[in-house]
N, C-alpha and C. Protein backbone atom coordinates (compact mmCIF):
# COMPACT_ATOMS: atom_id res chain seq x y z
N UNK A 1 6.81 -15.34 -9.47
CA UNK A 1 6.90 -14.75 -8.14
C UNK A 1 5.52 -14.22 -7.75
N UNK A 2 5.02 -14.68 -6.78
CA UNK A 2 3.87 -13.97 -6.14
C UNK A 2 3.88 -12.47 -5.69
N UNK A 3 3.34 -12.16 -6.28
CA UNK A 3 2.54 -10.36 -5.97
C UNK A 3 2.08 -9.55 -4.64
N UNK A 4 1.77 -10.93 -4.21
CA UNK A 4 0.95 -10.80 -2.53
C UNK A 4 0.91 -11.81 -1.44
N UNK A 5 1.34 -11.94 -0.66
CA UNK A 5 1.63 -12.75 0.71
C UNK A 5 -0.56 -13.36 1.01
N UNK A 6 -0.10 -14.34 0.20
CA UNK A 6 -1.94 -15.01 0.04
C UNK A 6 -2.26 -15.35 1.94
N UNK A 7 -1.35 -15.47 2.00
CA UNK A 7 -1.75 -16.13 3.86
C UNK A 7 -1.82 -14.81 4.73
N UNK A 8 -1.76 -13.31 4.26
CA UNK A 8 -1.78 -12.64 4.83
C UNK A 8 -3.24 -11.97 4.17
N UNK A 9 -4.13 -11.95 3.56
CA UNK A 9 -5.22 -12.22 2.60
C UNK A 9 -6.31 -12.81 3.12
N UNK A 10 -5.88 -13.83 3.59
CA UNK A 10 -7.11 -15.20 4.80
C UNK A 10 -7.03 -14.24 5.73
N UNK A 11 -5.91 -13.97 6.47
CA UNK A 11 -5.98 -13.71 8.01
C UNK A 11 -6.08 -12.13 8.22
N UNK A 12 -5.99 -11.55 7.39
CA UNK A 12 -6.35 -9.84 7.76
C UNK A 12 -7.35 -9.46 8.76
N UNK A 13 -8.05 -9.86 8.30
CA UNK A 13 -9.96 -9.68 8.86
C UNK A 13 -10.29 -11.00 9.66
N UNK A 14 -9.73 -12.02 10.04
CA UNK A 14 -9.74 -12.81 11.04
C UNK A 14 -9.23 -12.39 12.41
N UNK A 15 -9.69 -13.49 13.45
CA UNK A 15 -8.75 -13.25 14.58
C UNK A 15 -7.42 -14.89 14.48
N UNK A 16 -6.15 -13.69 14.89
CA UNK A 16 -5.38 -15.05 15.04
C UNK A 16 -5.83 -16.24 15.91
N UNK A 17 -5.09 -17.56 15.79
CA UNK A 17 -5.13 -17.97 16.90
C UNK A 17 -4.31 -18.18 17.77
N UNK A 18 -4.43 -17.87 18.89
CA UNK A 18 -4.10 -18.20 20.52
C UNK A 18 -2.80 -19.50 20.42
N UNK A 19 -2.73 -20.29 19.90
CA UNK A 19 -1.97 -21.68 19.43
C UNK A 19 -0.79 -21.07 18.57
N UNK A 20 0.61 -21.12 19.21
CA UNK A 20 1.36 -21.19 18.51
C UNK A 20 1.77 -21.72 16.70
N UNK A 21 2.43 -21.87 15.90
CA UNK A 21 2.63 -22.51 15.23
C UNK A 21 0.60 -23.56 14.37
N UNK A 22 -0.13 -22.90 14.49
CA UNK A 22 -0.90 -23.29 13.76
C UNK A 22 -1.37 -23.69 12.71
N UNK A 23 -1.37 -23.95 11.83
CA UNK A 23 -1.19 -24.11 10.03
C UNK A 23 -0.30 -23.24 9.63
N UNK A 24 0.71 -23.28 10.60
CA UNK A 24 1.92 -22.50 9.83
C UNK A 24 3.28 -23.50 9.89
N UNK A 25 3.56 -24.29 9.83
CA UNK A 25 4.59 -24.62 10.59
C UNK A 25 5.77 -24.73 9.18
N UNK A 26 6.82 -24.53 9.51
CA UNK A 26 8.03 -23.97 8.54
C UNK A 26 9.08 -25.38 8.79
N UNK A 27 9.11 -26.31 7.59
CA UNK A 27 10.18 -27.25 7.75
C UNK A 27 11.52 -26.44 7.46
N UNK A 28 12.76 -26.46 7.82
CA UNK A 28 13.71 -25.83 7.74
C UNK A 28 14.54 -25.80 6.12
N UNK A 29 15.44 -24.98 5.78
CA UNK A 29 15.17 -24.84 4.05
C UNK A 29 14.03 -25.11 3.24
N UNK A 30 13.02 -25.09 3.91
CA UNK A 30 11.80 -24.97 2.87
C UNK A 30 10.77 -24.08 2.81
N UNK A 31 11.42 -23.14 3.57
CA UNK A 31 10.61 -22.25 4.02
C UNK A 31 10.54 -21.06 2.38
N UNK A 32 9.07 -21.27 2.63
CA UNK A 32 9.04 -19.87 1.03
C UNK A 32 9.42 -18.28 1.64
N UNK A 33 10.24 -17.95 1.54
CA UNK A 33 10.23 -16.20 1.54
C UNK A 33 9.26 -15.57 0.28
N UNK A 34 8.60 -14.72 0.63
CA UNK A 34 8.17 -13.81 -0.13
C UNK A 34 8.68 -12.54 -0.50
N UNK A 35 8.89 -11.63 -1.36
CA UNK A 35 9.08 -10.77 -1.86
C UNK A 35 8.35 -9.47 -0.71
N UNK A 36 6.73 -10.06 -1.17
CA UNK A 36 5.74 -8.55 -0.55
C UNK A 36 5.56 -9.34 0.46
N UNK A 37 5.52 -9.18 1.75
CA UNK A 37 5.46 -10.00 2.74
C UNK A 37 3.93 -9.22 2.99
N UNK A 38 4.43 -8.10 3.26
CA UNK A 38 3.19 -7.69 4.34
C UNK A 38 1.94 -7.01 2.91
N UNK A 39 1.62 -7.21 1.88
CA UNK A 39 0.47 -7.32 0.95
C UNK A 39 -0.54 -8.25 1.06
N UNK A 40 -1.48 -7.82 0.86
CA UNK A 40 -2.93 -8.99 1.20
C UNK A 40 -3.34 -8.81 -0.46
N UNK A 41 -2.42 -7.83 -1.40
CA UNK A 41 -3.45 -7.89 -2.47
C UNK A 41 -2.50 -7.24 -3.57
N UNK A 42 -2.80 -7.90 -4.62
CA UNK A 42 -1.83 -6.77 -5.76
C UNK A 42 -2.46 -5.33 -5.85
N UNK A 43 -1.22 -4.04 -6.28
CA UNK A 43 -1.97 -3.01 -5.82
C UNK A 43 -2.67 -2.69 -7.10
N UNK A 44 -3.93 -2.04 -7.15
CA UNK A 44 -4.62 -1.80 -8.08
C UNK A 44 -3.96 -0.51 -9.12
N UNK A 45 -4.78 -0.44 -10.39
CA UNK A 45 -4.16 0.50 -11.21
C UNK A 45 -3.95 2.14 -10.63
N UNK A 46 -4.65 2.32 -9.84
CA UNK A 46 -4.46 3.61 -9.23
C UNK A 46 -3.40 3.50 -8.08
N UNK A 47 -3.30 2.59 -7.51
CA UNK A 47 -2.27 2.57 -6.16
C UNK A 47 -0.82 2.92 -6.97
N UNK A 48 -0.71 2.01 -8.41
CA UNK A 48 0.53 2.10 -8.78
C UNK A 48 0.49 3.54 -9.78
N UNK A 49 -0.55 4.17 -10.11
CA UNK A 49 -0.23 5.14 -10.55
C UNK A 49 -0.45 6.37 -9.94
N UNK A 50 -0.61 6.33 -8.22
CA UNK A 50 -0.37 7.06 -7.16
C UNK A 50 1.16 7.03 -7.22
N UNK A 51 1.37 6.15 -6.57
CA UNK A 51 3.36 5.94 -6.76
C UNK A 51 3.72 6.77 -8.02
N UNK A 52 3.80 6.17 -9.00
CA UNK A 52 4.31 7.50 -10.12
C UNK A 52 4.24 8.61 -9.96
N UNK A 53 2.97 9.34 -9.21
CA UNK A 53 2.39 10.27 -9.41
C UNK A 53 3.38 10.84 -8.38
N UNK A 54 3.64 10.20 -7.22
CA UNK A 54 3.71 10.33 -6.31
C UNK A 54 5.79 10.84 -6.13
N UNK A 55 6.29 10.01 -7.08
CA UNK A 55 7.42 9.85 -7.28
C UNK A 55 7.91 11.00 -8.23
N UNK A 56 6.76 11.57 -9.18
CA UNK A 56 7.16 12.52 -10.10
C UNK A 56 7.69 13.38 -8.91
N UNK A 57 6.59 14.29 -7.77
CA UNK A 57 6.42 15.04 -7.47
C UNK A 57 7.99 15.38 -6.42
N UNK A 58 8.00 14.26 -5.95
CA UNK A 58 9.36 13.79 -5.09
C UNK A 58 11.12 14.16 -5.60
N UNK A 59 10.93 13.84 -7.35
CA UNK A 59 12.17 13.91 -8.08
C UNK A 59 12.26 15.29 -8.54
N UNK A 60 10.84 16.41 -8.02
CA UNK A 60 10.87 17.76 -8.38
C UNK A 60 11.21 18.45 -7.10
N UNK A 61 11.39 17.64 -6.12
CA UNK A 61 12.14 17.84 -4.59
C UNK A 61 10.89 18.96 -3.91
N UNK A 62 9.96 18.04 -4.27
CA UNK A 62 8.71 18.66 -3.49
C UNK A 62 8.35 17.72 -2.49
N UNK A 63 8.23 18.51 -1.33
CA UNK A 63 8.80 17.34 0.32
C UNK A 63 7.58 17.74 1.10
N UNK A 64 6.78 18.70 1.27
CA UNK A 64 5.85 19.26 2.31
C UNK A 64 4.46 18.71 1.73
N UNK A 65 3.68 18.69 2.69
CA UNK A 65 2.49 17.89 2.77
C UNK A 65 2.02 18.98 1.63
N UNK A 66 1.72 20.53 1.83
CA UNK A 66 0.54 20.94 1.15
C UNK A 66 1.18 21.74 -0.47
N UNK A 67 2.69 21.29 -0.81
CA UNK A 67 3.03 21.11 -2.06
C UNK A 67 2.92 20.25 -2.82
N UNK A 68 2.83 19.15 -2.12
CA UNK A 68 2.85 17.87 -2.93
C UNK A 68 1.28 17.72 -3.40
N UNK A 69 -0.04 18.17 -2.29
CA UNK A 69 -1.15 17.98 -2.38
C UNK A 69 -1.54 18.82 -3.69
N UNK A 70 -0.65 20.13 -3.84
CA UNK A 70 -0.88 20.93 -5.24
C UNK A 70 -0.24 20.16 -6.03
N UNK A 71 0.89 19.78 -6.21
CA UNK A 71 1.47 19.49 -7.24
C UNK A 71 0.55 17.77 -7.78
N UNK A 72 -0.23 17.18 -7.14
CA UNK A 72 -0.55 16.44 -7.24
C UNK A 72 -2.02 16.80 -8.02
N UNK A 73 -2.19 17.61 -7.76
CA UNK A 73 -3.88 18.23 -8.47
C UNK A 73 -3.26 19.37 -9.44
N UNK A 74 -1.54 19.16 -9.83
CA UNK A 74 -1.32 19.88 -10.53
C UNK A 74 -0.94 19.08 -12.02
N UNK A 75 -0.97 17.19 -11.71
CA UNK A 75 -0.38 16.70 -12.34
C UNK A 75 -1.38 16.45 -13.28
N UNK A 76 -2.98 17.03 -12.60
CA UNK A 76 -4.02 15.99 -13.00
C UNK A 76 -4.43 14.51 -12.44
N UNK A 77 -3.69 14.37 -11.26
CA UNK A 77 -3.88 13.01 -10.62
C UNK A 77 -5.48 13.50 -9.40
N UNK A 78 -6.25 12.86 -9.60
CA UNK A 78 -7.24 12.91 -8.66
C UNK A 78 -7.19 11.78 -7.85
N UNK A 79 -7.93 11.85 -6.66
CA UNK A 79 -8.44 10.72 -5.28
C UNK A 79 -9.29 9.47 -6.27
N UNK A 80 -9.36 8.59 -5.71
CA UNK A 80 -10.11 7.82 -6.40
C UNK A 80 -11.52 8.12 -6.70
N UNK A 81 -12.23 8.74 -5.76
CA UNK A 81 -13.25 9.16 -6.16
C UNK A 81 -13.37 10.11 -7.22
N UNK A 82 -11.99 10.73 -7.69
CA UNK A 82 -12.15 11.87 -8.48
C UNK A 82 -12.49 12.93 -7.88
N UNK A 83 -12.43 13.21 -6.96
CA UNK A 83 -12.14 14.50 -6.33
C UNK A 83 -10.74 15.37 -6.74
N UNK A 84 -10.72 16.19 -6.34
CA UNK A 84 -8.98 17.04 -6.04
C UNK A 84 -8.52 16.91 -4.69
N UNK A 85 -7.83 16.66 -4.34
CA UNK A 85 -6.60 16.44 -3.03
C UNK A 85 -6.65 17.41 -2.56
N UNK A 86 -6.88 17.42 -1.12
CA UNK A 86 -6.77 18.28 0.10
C UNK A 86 -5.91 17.72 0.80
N UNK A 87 -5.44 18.26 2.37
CA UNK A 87 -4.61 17.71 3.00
C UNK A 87 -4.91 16.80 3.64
N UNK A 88 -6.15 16.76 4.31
CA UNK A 88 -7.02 15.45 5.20
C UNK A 88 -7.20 14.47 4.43
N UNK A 89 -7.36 14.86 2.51
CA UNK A 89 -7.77 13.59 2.30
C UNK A 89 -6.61 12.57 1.41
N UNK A 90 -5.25 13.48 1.47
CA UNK A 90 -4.17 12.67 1.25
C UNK A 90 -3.82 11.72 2.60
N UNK A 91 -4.14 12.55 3.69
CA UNK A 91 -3.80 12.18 4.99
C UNK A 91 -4.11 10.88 5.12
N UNK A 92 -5.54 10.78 4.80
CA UNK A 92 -6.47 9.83 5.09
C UNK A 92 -6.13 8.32 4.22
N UNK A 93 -5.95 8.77 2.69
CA UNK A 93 -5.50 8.39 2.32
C UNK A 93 -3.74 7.30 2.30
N UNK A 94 -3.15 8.29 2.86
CA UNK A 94 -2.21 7.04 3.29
C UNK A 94 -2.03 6.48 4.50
N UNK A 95 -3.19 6.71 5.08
CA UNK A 95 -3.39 6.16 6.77
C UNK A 95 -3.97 4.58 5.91
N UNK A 96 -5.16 4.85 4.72
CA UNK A 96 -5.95 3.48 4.22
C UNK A 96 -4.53 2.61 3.18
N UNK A 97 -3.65 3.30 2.89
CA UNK A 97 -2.90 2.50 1.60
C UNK A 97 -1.61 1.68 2.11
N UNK A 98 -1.60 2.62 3.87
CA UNK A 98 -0.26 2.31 4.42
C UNK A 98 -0.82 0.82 5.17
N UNK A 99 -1.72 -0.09 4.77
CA UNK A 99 -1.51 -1.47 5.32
C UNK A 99 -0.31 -2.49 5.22
């Protein structure tokens, strides 16, 4: 099973084209469904151990932006840069992860 929607990968950072049905065209039952439709990329080791991180904090029924941002610099989970989590830069953060 594919990880990531590869045709969504080419065309991210392109412009579509204007032309209907372009190198896409879908013969009927043969059409591939994908799993991750809307992924351009498998998620890296930190994306998926954001989610954990992310999921601990959730199953401790911690729901508000600036608990979770502690409990998250409480888990020992840092930003990728290795920083500690603020609220702008979780913010920011899933404004960049939510593609």
């Amino acid at each position: 099973m594919k990880q990531y929607n590869e045709k969504l990968a080419r065309w991210i950072y392109s412009t579509p084209s204007s032309d209907a049905g372009i190198n896409n065209i879908q013969i009927p039952g043969q059409v591939e469904h994908l799993v991750w439709q809307n992924r351009y990329k498998e998620p890296s080791s930190y994306e998926q151990d954001f989610v954990q991180h992310l999921l601990q904090a959730f199953s401790n029924d911690v729901t508000e932006i600036n608990d979770l941002v502690e409990t998250l610099n409480q888990q020992g989970f840092r930003e990728e840069s290795g920083e500690l989590w603020t609220v702008e830069n979780f913010s920011t953060e899933m404004q960049r992860l939510g593609y």
